[in-house]
C-alpha atoms as a PDB file:
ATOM      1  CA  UNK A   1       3.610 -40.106  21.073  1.00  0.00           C
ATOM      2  CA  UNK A   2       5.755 -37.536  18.699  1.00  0.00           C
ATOM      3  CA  UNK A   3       7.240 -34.884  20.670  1.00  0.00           C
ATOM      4  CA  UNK A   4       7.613 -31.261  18.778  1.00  0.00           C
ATOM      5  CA  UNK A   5       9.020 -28.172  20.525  1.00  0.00           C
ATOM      6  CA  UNK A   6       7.566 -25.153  18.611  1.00  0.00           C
ATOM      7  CA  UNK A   7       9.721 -21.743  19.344  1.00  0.00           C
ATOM      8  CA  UNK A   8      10.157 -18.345  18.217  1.00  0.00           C
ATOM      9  CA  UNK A   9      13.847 -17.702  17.185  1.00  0.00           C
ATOM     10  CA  UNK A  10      16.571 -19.607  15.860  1.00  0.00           C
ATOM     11  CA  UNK A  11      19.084 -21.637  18.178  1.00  0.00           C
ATOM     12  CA  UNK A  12      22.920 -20.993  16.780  1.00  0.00           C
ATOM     13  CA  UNK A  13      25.337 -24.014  16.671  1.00  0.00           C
ATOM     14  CA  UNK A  14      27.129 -23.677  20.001  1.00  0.00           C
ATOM     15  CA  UNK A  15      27.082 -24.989  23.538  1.00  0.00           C
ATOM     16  CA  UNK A  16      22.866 -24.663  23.968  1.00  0.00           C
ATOM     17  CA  UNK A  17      22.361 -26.815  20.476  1.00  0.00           C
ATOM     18  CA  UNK A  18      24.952 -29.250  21.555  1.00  0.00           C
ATOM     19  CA  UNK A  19      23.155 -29.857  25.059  1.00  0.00           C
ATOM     20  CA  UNK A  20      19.802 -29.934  23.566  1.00  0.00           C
ATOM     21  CA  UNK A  21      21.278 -32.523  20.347  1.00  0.00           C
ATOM     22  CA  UNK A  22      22.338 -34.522  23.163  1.00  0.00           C
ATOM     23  CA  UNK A  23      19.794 -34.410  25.354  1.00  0.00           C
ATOM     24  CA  UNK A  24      16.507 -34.949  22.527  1.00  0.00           C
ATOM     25  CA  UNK A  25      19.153 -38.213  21.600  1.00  0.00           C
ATOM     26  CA  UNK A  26      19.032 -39.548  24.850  1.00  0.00           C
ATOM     27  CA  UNK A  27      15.405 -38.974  25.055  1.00  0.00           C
ATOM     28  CA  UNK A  28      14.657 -40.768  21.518  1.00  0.00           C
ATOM     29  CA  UNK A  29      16.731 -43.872  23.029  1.00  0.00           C
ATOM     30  CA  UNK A  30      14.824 -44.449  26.079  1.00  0.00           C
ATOM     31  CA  UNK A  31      11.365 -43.432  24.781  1.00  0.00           C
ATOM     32  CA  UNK A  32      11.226 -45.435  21.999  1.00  0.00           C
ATOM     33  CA  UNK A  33       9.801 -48.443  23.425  1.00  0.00           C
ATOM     34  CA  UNK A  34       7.749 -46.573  25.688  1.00  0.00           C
ATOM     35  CA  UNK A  35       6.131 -45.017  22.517  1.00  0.00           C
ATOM     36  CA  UNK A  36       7.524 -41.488  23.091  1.00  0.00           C
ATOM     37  CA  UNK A  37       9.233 -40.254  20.877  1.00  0.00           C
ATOM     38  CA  UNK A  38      11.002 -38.925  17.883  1.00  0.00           C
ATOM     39  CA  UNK A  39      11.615 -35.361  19.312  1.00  0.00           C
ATOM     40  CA  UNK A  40      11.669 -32.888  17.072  1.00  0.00           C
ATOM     41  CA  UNK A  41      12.091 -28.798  16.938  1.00  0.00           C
ATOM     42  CA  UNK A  42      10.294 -26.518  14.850  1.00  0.00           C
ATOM     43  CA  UNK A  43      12.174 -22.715  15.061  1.00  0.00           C
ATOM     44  CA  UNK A  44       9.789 -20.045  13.527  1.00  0.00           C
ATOM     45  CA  UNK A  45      11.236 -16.847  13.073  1.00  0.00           C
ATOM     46  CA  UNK A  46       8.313 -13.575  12.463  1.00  0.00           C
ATOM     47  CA  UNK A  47      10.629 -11.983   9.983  1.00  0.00           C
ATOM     48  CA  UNK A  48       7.315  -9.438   9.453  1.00  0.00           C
ATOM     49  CA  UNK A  49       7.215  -7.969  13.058  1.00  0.00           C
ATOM     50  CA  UNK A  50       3.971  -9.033  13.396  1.00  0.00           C
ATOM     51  CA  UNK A  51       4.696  -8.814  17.485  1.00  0.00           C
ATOM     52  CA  UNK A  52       3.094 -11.780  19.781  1.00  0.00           C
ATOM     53  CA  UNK A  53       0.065 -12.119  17.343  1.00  0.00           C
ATOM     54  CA  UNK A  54       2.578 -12.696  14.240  1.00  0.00           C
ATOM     55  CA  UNK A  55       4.893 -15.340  16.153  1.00  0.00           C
ATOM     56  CA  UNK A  56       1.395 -17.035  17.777  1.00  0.00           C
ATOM     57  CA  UNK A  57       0.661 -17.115  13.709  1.00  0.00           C
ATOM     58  CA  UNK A  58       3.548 -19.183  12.910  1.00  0.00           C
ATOM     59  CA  UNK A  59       3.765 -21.392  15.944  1.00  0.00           C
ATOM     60  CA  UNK A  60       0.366 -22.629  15.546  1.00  0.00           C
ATOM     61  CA  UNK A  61       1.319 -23.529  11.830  1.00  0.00           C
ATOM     62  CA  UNK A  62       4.455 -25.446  13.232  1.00  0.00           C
ATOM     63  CA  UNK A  63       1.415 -27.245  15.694  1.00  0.00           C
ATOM     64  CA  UNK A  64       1.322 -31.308  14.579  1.00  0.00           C
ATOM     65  CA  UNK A  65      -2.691 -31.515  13.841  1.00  0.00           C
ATOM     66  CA  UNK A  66      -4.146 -33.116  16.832  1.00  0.00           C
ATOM     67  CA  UNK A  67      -1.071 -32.101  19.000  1.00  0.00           C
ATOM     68  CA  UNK A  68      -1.852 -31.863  22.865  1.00  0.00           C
ATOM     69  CA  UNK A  69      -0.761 -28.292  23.723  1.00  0.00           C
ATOM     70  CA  UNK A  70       2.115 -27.206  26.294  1.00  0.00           C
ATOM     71  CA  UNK A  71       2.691 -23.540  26.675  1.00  0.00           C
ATOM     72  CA  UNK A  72       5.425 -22.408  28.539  1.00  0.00           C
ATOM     73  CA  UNK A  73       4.712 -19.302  30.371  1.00  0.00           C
ATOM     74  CA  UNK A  74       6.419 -17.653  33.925  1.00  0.00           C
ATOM     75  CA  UNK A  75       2.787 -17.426  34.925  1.00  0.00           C
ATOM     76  CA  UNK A  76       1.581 -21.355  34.353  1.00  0.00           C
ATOM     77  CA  UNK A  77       1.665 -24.202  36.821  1.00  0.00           C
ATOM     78  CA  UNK A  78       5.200 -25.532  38.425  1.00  0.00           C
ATOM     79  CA  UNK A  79       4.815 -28.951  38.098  1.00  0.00           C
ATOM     80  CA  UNK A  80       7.503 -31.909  39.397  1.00  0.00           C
ATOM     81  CA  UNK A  81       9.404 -33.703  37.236  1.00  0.00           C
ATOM     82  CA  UNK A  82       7.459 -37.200  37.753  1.00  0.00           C
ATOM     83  CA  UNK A  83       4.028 -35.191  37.315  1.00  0.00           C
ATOM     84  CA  UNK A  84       5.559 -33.558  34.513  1.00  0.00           C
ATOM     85  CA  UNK A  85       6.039 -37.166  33.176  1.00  0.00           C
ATOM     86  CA  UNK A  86       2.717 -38.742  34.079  1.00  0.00           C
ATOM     87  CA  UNK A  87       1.407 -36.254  32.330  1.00  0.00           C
ATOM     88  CA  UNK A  88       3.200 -37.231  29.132  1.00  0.00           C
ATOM     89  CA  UNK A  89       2.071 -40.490  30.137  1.00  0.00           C
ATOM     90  CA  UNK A  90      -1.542 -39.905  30.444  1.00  0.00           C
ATOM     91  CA  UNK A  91      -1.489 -38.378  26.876  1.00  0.00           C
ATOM     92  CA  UNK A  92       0.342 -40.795  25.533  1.00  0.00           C
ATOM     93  CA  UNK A  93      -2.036 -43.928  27.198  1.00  0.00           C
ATOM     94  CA  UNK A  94      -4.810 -41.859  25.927  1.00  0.00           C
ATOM     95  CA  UNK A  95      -4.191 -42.174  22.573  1.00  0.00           C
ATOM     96  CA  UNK A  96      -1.968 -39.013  21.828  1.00  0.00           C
ATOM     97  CA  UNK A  97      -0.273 -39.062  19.002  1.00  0.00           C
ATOM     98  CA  UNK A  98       1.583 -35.732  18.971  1.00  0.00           C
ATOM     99  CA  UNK A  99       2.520 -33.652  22.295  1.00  0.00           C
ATOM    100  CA  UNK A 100       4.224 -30.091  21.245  1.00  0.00           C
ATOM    101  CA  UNK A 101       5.783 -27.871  23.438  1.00  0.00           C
ATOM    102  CA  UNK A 102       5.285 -23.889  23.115  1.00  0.00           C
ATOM    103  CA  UNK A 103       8.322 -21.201  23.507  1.00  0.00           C
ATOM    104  CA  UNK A 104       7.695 -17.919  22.517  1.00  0.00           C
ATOM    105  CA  UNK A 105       9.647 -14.582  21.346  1.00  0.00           C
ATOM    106  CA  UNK A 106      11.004 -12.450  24.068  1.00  0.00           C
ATOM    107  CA  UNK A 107       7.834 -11.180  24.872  1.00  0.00           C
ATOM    108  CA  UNK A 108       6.222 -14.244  25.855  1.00  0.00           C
ATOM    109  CA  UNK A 109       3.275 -16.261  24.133  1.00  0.00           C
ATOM    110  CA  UNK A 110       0.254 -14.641  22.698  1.00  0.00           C
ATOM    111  CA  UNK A 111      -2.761 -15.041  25.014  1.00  0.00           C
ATOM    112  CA  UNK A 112      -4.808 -17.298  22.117  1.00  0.00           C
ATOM    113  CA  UNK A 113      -2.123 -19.663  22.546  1.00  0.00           C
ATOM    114  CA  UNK A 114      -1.922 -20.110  25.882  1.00  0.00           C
ATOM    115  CA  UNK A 115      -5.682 -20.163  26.034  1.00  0.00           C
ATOM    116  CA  UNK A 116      -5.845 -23.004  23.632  1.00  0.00           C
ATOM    117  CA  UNK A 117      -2.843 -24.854  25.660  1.00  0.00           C
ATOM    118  CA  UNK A 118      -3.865 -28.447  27.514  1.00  0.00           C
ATOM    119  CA  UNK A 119      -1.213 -27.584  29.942  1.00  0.00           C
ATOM    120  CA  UNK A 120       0.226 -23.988  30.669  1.00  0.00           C
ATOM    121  CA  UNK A 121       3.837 -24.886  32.347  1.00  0.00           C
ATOM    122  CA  UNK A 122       6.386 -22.293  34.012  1.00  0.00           C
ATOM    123  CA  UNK A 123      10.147 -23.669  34.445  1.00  0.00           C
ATOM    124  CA  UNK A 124      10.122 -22.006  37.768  1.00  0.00           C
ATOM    125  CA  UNK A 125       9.768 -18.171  38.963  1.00  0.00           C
ATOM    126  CA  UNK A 126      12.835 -16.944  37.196  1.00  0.00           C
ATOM    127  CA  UNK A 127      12.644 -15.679  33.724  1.00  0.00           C
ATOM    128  CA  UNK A 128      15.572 -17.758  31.452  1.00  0.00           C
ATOM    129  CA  UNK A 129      16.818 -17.001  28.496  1.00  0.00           C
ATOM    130  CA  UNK A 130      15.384 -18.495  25.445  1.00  0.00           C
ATOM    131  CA  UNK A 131      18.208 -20.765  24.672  1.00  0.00           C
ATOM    132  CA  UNK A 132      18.586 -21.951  28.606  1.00  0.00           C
ATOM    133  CA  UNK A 133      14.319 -22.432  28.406  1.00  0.00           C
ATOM    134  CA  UNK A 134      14.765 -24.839  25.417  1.00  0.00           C
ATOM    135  CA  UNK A 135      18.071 -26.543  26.951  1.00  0.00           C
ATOM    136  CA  UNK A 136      16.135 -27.139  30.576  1.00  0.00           C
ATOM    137  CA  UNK A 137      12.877 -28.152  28.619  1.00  0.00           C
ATOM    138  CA  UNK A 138      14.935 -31.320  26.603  1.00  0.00           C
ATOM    139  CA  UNK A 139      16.411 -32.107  29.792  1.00  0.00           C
ATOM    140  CA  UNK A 140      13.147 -32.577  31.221  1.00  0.00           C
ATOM    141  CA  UNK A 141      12.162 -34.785  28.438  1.00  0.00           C
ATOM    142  CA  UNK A 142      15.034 -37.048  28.661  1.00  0.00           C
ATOM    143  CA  UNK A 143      14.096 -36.992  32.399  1.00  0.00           C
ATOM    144  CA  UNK A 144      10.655 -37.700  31.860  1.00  0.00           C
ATOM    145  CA  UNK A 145      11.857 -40.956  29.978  1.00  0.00           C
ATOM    146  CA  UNK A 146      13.756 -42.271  32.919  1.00  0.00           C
ATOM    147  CA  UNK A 147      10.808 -41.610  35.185  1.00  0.00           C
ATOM    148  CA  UNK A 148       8.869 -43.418  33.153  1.00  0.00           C
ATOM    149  CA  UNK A 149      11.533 -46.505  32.697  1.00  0.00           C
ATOM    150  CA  UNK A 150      12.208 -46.450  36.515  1.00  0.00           C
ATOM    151  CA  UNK A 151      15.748 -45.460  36.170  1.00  0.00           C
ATOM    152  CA  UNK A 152      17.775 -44.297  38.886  1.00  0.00           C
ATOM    153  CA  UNK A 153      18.327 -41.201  37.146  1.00  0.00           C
ATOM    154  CA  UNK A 154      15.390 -39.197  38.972  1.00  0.00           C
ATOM    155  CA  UNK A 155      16.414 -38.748  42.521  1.00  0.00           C
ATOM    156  CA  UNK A 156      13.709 -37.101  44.860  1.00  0.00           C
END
């Protein structure tokens, strides 16, 4: 199953894009013969300030057809990092063949989207900053692999 992280705003060489880079890599290694994987990000930038309904526009272009929907939101569910992964896993055993991931501007992710989301996630309480969301959200990925593989990388 293709993973696609669609969000709002572009991510600036620098510290964040190098920890993501290295983090989606890691997560293409060990998924691959789990069957998830490539990761990929699509940035979409609502250069007509069309607000949340413009940006919910262009994400749901960036949306693989057939994609099972995560939108992250501060109000969505707090999940574990191993439920976080069986869910992945469920998809992917399902049949999934694309999984994308939802980020929106700074004022968070028009309600259409999050309505028509599988799985409405929070990171935790806390509000982060775009670039810390998407750096935390590949990390999770990567863990999700090692979940899945049975690596001693997950420690609960």
């Amino acid at each position: 199953m293709r993973l696609t992280v669609c969000a709002v705003g572009r991510l600036r060489a620098g510290p964040e894009r190098d920890l993501i880079d290295d983090y989606a890599a890691r997560a293409e290694r060990a998924g691959r013969g789990m069957g998830l994987g490539p990761v990929s990000f699509a940035e979409v930038e609502d250069k007509k300030g069309g607000g949340k309904s413009g940006e919910a526009a262009l994400l749901a272009r960036a949306l693989p057809a057939g994609a099972r929907v995560i939108a992250l939101d501060e109000r969505g569910k707090l999940l574990k990092s191993p439920d976080f992964a069986a869910r992945l896993a469920d998809w992917r055993d399902g049949g999934a063949q694309d999984a994308a991931i939802l980020i929106g501007g700074a004022d968070g992710l028009d309600p259409s989207l999050r309505a028509r989301a599988d799985l409405v996630l929070s990171l935790g309480h806390m509000v982060w900053p775009h670039m810390l969301a998407r750096v935390m959200l590949a990390e999770q990925i990567y863990r999700a692999t090692q979940i899945l593989a049975g690596t001693p990388y997950h420690r609960e």
